[in-house]
Protein backbone atom coordinates (compact mmCIF):
# COMPACT_ATOMS: atom_id res chain seq x y z
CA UNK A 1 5.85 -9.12 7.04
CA UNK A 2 8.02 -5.73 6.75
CA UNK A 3 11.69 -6.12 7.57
CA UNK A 4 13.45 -2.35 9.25
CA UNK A 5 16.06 -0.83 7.71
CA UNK A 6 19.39 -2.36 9.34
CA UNK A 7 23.28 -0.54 9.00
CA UNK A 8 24.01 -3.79 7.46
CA UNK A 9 21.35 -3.05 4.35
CA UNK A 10 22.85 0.51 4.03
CA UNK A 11 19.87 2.40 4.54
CA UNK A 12 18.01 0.74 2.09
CA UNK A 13 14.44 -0.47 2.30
CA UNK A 14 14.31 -4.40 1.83
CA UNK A 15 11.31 -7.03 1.77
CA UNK A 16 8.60 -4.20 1.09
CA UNK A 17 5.87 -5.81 -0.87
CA UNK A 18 5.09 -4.41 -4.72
CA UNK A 19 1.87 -2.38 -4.93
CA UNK A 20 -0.48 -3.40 -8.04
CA UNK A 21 -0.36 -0.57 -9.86
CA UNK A 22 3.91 -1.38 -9.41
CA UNK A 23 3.39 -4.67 -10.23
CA UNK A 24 1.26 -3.75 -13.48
CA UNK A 25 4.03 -1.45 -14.56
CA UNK A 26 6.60 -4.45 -14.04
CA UNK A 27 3.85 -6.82 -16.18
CA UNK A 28 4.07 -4.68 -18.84
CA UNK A 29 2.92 -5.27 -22.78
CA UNK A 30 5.05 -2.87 -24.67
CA UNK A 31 2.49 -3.14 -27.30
CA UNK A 32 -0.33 -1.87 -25.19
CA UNK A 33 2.16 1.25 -24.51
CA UNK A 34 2.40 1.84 -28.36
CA UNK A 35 -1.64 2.35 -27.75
CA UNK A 36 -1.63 5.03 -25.56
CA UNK A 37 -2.53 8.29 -27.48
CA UNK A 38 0.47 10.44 -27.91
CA UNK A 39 -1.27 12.71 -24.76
CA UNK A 40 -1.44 10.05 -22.35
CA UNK A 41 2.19 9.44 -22.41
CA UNK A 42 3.93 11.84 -20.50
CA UNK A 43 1.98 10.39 -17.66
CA UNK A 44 2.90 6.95 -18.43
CA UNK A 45 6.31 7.67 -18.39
CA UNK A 46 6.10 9.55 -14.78
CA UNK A 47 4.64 6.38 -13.48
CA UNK A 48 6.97 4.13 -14.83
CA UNK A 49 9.73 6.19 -13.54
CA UNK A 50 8.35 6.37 -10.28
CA UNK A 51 8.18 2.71 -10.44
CA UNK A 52 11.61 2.31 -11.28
CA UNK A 53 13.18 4.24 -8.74
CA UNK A 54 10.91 2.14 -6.06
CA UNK A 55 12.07 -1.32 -7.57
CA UNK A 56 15.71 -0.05 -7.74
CA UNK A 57 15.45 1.23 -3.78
CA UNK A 58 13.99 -2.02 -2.43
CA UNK A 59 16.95 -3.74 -4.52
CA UNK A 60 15.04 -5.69 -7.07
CA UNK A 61 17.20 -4.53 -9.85
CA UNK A 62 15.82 -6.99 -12.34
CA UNK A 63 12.52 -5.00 -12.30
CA UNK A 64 13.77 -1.64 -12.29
CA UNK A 65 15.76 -2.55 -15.34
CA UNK A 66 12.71 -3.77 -17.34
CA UNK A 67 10.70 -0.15 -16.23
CA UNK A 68 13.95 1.20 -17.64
CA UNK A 69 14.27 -0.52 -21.03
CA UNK A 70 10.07 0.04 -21.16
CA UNK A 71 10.39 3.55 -20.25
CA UNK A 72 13.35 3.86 -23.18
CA UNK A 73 10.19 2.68 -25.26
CA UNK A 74 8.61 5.42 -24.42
CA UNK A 75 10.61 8.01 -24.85
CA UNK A 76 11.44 7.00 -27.80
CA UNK A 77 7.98 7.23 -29.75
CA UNK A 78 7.49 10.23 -27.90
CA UNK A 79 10.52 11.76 -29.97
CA UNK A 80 9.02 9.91 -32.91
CA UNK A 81 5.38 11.88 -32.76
CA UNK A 82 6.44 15.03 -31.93
């Protein structure tokens, strides 16, 4: 079922379903992210962010703030290996 964009929803996209790979990112195991080799994550981190920004436009805000706080993982043992 895919609801249209009313005036009422400001513009916004609501009721569209999460795709798997979204739902993966959401599902996350921040210990599997320390895993990743220290060239795989720049790549990580564009997908979570891409993530993010979809969970934050279809206004589940509880999502894109866990893609946030894993992508803040992230960056941060980027910083750490470089």
């Amino acid at each position: 079922m895919h609801i249209q964009k009313t005036e009422s929803s400001g513009g916004r996209r609501r009721g569209k379903r999460q795709s798997a790979k979204e739902k993966e990112l959401v599902g996350f195991d921040i210990v599997a992210d320390h895993e990743l080799d220290l060239d795989e994550v720049p790549t990580r981190i564009k997908e979570i962010e891409a993530a993010m920004k979809e969970a934050a436009e279809d206004l589940r805000f509880e999502d894109a703030a866990k893609l946030r706080d894993r992508l803040r993982s992230l960056e941060a043992r980027r910083l750490e290996m470089v």
